[in-house]
N, C-alpha and C. Protein backbone atom coordinates (compact mmCIF):
# COMPACT_ATOMS: atom_id res chain seq x y z
N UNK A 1 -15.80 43.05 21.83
CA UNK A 1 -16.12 42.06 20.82
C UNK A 1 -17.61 42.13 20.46
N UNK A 2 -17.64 42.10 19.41
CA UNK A 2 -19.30 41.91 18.74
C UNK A 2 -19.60 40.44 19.05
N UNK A 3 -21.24 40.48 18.68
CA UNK A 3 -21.65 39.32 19.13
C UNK A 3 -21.79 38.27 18.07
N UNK A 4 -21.57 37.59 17.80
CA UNK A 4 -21.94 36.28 17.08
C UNK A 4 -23.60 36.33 16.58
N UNK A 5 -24.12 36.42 15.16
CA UNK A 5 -25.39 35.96 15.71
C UNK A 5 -26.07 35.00 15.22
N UNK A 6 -27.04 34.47 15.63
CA UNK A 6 -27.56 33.73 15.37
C UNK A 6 -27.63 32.49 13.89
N UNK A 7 -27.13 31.90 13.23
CA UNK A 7 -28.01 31.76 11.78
C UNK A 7 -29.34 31.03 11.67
N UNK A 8 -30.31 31.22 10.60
CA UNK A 8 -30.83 29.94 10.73
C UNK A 8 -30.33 28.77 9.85
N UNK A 9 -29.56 29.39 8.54
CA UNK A 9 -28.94 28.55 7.81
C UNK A 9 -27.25 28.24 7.68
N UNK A 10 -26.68 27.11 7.28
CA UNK A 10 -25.04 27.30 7.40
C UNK A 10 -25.44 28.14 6.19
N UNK A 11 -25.97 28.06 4.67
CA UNK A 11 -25.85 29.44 4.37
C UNK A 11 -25.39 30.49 4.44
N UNK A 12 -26.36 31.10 5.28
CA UNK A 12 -26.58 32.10 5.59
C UNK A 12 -25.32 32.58 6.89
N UNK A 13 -25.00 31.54 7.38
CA UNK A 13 -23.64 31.54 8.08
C UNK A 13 -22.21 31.89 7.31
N UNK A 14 -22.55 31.41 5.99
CA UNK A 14 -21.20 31.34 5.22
C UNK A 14 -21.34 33.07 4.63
N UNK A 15 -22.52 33.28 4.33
CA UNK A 15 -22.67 34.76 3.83
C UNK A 15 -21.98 35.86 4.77
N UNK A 16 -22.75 35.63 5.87
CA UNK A 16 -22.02 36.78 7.28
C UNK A 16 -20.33 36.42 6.95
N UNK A 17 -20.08 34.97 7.05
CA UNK A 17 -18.39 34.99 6.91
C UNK A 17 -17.58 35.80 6.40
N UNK A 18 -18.36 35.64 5.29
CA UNK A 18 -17.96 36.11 3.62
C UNK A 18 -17.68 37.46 3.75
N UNK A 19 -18.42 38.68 4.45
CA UNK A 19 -18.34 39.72 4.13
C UNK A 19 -18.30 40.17 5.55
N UNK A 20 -17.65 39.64 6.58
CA UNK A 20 -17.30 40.46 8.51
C UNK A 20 -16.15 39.25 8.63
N UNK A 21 -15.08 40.42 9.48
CA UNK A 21 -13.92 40.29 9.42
C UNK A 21 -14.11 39.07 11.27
N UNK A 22 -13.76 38.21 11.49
CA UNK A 22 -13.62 37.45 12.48
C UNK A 22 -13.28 38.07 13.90
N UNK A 23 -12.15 38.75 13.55
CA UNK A 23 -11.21 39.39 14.43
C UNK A 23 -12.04 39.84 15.32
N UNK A 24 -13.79 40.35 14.80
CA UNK A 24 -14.04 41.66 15.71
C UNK A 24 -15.08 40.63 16.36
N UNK A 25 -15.44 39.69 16.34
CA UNK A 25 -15.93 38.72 16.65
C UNK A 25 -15.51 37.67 17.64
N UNK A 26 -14.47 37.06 17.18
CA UNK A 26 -13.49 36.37 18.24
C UNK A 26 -11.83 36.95 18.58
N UNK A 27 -11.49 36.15 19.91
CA UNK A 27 -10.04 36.83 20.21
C UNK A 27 -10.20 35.45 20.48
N UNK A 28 -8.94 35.87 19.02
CA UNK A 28 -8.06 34.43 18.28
C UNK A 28 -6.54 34.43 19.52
N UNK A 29 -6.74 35.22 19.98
CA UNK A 29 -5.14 35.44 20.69
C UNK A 29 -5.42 33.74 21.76
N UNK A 30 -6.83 33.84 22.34
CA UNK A 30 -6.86 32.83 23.17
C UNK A 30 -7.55 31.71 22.76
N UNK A 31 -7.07 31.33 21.10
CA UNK A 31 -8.02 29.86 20.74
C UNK A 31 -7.08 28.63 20.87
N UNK A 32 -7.41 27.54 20.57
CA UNK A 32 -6.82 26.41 20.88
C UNK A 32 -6.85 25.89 19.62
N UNK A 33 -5.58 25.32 19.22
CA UNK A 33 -5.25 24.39 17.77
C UNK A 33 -6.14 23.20 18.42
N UNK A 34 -6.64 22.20 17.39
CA UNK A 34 -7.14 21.16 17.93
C UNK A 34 -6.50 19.70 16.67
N UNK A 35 -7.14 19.04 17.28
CA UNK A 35 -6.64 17.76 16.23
C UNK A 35 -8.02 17.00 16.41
N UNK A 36 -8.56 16.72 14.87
CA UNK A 36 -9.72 15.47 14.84
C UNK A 36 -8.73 14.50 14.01
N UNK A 37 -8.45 13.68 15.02
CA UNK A 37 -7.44 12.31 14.50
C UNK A 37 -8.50 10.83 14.28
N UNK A 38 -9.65 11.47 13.82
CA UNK A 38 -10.95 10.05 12.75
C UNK A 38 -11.04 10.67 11.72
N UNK A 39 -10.60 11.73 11.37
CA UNK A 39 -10.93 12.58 10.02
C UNK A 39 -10.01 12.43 9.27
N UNK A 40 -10.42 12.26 8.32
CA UNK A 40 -9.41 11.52 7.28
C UNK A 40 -9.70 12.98 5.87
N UNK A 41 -8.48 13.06 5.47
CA UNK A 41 -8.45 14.37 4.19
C UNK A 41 -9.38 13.96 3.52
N UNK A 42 -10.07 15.37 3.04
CA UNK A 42 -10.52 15.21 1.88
C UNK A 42 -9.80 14.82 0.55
N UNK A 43 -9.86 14.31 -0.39
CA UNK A 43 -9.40 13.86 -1.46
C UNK A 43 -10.32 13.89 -2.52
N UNK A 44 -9.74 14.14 -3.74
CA UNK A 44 -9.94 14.22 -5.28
C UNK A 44 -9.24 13.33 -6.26
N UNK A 45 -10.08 12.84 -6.76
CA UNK A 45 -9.33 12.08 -8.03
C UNK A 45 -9.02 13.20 -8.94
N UNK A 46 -7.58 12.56 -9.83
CA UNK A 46 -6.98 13.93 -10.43
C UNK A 46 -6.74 12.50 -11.87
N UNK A 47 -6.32 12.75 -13.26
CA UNK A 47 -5.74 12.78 -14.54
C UNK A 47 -4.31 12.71 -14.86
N UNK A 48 -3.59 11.61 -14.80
CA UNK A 48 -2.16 12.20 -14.32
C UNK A 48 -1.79 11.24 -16.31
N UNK A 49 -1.45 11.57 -17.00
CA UNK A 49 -0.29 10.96 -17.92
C UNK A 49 0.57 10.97 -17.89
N UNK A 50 0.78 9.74 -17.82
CA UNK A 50 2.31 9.32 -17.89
C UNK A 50 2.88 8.52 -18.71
N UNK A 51 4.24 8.15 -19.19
CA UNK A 51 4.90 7.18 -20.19
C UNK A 51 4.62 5.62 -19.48
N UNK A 52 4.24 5.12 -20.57
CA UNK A 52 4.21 3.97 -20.05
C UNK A 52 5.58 3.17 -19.06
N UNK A 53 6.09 3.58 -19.64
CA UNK A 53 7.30 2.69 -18.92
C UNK A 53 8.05 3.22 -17.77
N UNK A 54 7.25 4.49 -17.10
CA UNK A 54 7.15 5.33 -16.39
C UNK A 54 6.57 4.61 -15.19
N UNK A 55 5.26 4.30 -15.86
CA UNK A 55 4.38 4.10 -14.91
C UNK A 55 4.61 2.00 -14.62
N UNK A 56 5.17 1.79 -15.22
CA UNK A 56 5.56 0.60 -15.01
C UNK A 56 6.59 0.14 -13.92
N UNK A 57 7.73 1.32 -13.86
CA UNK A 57 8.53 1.71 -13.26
C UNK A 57 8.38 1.54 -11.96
N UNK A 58 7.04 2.64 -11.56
CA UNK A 58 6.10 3.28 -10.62
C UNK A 58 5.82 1.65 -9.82
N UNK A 59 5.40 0.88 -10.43
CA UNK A 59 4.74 -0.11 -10.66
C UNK A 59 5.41 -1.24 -9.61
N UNK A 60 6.68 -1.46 -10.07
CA UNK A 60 7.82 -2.46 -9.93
C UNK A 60 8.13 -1.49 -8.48
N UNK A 61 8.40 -0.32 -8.29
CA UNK A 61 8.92 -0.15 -7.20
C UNK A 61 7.81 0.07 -5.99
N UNK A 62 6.46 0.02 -6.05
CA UNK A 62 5.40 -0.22 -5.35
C UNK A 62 5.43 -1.60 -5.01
N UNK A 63 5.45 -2.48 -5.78
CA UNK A 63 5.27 -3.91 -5.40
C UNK A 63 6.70 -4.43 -4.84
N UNK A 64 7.90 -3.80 -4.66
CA UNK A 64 9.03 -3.98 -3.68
C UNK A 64 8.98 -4.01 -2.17
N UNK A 65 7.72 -2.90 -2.54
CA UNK A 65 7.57 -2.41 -0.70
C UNK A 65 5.96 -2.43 -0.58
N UNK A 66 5.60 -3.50 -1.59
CA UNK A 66 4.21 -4.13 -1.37
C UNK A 66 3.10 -3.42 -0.58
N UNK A 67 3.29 -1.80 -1.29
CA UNK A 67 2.12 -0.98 -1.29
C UNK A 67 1.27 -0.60 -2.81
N UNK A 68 0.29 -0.43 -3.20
CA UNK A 68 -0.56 0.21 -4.30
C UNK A 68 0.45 1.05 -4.82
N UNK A 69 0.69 0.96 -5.69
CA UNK A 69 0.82 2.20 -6.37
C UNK A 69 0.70 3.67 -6.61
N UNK A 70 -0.64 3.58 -6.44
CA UNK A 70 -1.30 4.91 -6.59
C UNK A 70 -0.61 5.30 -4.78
N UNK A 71 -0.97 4.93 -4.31
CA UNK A 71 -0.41 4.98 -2.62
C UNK A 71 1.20 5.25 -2.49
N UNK A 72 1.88 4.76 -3.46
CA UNK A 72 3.38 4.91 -3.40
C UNK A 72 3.37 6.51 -3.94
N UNK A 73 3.19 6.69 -4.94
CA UNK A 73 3.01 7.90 -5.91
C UNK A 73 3.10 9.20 -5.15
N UNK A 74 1.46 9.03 -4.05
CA UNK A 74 0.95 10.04 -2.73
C UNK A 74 2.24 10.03 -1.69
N UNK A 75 3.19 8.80 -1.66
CA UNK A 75 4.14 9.36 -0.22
C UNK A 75 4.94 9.53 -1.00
N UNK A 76 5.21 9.59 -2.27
CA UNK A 76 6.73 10.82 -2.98
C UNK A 76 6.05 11.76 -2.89
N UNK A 77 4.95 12.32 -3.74
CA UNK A 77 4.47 14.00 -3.58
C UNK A 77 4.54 14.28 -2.02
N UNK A 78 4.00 13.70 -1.24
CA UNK A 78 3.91 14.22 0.03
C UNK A 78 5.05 14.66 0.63
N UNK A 79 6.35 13.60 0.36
CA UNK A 79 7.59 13.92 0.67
C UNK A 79 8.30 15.30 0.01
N UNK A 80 7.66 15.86 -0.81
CA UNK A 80 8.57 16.85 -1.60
C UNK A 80 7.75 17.94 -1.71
N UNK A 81 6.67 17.55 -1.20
CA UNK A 81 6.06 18.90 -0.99
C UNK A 81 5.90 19.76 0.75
N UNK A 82 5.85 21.24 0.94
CA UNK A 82 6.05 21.78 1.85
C UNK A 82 4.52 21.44 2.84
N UNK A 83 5.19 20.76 4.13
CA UNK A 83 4.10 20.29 5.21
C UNK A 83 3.16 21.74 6.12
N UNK A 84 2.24 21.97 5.67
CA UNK A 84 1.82 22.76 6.62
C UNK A 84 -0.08 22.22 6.73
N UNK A 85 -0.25 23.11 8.00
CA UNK A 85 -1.26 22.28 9.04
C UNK A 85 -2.37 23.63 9.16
């Protein structure tokens, strides 16, 4: 294994990334998955149009199960989209 070296900048860290392959660097065979369970996703506000009576819809069935909306919206996509980690 090669050595790791030094940076002085994350920079300059991201540059070495950018262009040397990991592999020859670390043995991934013996790393450990980890979990930071205070870290919360990054998130983006996104533009969504919709029909009004769509989103009214949206609306009425959020306040059934007396969550936000916008919050109801995130656990259908989440549900229908493929989970990976």
């Amino acid at each position: 294994m090669k050595k790791i070296p030094k940076f002085k900048t994350e920079s300059e860290e991201r540059s070495f990334w950018e262009e040397n392959d990991s592999s020859e660097y670390l043995d991934w065979s013996k790393a450990e998955r980890v979990v930071f369970p205070s870290l919360k996703p990054t998130t983006k506000a996104v533009s969504l149009r919709l029909p009004e009576y769509m989103l009214a819809q949206i609306k009425v069935e959020a306040n059934k199960r007396d969550v936000p909306y916008q919050s109801l919206m995130k656990m259908w996509l989440s549900e229908h989209l493929p989970h990976t980690v």
